[in-house]
Protein backbone atom coordinates (compact mmCIF):
# COMPACT_ATOMS: atom_id res chain seq x y z
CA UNK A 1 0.00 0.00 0.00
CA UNK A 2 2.89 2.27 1.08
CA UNK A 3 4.82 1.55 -1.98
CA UNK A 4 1.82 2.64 -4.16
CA UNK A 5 1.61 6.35 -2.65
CA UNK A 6 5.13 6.86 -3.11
CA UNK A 7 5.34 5.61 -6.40
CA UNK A 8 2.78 8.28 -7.15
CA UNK A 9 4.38 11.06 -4.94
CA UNK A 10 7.54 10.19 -6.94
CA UNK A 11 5.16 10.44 -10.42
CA UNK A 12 3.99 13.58 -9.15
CA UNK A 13 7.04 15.10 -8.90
CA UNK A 14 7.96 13.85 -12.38
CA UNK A 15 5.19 15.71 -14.28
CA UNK A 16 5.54 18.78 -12.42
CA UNK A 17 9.57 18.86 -13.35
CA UNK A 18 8.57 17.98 -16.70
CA UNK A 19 6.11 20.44 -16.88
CA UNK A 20 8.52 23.04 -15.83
CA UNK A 21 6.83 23.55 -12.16
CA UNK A 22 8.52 24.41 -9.27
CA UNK A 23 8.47 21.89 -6.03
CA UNK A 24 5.30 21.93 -4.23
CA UNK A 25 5.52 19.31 -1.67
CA UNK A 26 8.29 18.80 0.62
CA UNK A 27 7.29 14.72 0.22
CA UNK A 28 10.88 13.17 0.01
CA UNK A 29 9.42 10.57 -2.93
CA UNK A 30 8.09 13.89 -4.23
CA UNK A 31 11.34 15.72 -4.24
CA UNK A 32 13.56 12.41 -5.45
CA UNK A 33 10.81 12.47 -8.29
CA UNK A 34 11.34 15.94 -8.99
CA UNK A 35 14.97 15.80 -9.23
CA UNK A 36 15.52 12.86 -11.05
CA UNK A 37 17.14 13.50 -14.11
CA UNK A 38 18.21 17.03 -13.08
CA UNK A 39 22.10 16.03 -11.79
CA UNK A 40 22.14 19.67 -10.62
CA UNK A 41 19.80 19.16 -8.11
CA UNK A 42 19.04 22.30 -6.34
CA UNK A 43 21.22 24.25 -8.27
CA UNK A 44 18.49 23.81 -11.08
CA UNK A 45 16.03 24.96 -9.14
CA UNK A 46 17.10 28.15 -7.84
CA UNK A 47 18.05 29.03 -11.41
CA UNK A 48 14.15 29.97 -11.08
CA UNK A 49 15.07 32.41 -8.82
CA UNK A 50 16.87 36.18 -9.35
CA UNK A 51 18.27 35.40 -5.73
CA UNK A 52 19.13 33.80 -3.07
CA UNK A 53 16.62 35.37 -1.10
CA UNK A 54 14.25 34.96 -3.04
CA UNK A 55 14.71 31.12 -3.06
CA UNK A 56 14.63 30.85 0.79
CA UNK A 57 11.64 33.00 0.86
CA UNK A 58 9.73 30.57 -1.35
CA UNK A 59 11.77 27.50 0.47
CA UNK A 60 10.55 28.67 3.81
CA UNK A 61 6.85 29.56 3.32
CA UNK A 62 4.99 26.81 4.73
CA UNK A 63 2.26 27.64 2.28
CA UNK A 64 3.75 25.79 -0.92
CA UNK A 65 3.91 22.50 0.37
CA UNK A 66 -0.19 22.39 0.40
CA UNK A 67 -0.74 23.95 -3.22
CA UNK A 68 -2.89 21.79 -4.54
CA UNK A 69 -2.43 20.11 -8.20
């Protein structure tokens, strides 16, 4: 049962990366999903960003993690 959610957490994150969305769930099968096939890692997100600031603004608003699909 387990194994089915986070082989869809880890989906999710794959169509949002694909689809050129940011993070929205700090789910760590989310995340690994998200970041597959990006060997920057969070380098390539923060390119997103004009700083660093602005990154940890969006990184620490509790807010993003329960956006919706």
């Amino acid at each position: 049962m387990f194994g089915n959610i986070r082989e869809a957490r880890y989906q999710e994150g794959q169509r949002d990366r694909d689809g050129g969305v940011l993070p929205r769930k700090d789910d760590s099968a989310y995340l690994e999903g998200y970041l597959k096939g990006r060997p920057e890692g969070l380098d390539g997100v923060m390119q997103y960003f004009p700083t660093v600031e602005d990154y940890l603004k969006w990184k620490l608003n509790p807010s993003k993690s329960s956006t919706s699909l």
